[in-house]
Protein backbone atom coordinates (compact mmCIF):
# COMPACT_ATOMS: atom_id res chain seq x y z
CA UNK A 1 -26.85 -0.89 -19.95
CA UNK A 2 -23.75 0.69 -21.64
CA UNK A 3 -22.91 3.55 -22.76
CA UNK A 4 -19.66 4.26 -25.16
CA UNK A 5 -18.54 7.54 -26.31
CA UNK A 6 -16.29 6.81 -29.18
CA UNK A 7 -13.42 8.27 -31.73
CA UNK A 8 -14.67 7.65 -35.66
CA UNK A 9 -11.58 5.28 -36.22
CA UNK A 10 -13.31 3.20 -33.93
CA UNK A 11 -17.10 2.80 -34.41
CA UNK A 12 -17.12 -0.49 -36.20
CA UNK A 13 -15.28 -2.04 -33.68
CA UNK A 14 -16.82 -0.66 -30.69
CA UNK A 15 -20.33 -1.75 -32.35
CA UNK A 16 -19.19 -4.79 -32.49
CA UNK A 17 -17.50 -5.12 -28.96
CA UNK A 18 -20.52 -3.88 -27.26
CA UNK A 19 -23.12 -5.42 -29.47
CA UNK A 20 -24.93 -1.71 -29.49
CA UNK A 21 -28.24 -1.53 -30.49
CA UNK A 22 -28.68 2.09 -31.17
CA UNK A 23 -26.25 4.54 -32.62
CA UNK A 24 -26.54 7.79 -31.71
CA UNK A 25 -25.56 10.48 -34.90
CA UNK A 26 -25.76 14.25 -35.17
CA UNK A 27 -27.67 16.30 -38.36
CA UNK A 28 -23.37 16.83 -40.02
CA UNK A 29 -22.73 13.12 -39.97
CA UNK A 30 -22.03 12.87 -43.48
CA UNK A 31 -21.34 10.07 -46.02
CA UNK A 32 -17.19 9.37 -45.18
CA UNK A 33 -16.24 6.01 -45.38
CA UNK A 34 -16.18 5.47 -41.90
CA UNK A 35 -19.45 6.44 -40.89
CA UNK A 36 -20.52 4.35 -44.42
CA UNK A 37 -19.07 1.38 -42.60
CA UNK A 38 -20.45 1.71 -38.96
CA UNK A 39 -23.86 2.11 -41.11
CA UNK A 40 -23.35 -0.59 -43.41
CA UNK A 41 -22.33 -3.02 -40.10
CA UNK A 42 -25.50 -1.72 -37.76
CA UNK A 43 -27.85 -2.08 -40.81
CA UNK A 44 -26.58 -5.63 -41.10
CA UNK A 45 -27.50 -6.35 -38.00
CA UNK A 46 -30.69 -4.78 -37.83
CA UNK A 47 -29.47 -2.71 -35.21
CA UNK A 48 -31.01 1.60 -35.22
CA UNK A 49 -29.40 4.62 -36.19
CA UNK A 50 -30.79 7.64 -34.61
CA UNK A 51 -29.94 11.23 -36.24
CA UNK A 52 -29.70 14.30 -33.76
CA UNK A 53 -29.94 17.09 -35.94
CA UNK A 54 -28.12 20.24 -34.36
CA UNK A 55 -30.20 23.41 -32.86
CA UNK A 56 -28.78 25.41 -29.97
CA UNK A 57 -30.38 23.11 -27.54
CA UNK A 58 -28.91 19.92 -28.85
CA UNK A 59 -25.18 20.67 -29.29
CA UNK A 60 -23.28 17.14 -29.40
CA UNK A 61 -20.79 18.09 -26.72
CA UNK A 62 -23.45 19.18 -24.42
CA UNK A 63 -25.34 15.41 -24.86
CA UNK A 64 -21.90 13.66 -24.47
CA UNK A 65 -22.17 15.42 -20.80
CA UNK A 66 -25.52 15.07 -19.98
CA UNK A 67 -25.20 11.14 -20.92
CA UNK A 68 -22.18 10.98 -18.53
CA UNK A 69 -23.93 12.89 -15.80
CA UNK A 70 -26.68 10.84 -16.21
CA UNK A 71 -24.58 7.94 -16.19
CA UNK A 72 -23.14 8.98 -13.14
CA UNK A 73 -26.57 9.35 -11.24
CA UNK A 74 -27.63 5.67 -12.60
CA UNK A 75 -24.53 4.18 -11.34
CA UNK A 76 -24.48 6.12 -7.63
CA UNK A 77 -28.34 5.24 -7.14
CA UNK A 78 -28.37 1.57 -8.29
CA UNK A 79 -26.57 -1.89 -8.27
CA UNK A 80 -27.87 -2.68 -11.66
CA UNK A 81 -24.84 -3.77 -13.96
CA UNK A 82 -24.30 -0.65 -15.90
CA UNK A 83 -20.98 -0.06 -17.31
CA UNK A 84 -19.03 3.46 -19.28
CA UNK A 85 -16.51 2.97 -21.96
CA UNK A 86 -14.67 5.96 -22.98
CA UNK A 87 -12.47 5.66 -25.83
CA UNK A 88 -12.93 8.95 -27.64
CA UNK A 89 -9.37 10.37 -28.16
């Protein structure tokens, strides 16, 4: 398991680095060319693109830490290969 949290200059690339299988967008993502091309490169690959649309409860810097504090739990409880890439600016 993997998780990435990720700059838009790099979502193409870090799709295709970590072979994701489900990308994770909020309810403002919009139709700029570089989220075009990160959904034009996952749809290729018949990979899914989940939508998070925004209410006070789902605020995307409050998932970006509860997936790293969850992350953190997984990988103090467990031995299972499970690895965080950070490359958001």
């Amino acid at each position: 398991m993997m998780f990435v949290l990720m700059t838009h200059s790099e979502y193409v690339t870090a799709c295709k680095e970590t072979d994701a299988d489900i990308f994770v967008i909020g309810g403002d993502w919009g139709d700029k060319p570089h989220n075009l091309a990160v959904e034009k490169y996952l749809k290729s690959k018949g990979k899914k693109i989940v939508q998070v649309n925004y209410s006070p409860k789902t605020s995307s810097s409050q998932i970006k830490l509860d997936v790293l504090a969850q992350f953190h739990k997984v990988t103090a409880r467990t031995s299972k290969n499970v690895e965080f890439i950070d490359i958001e600016e």
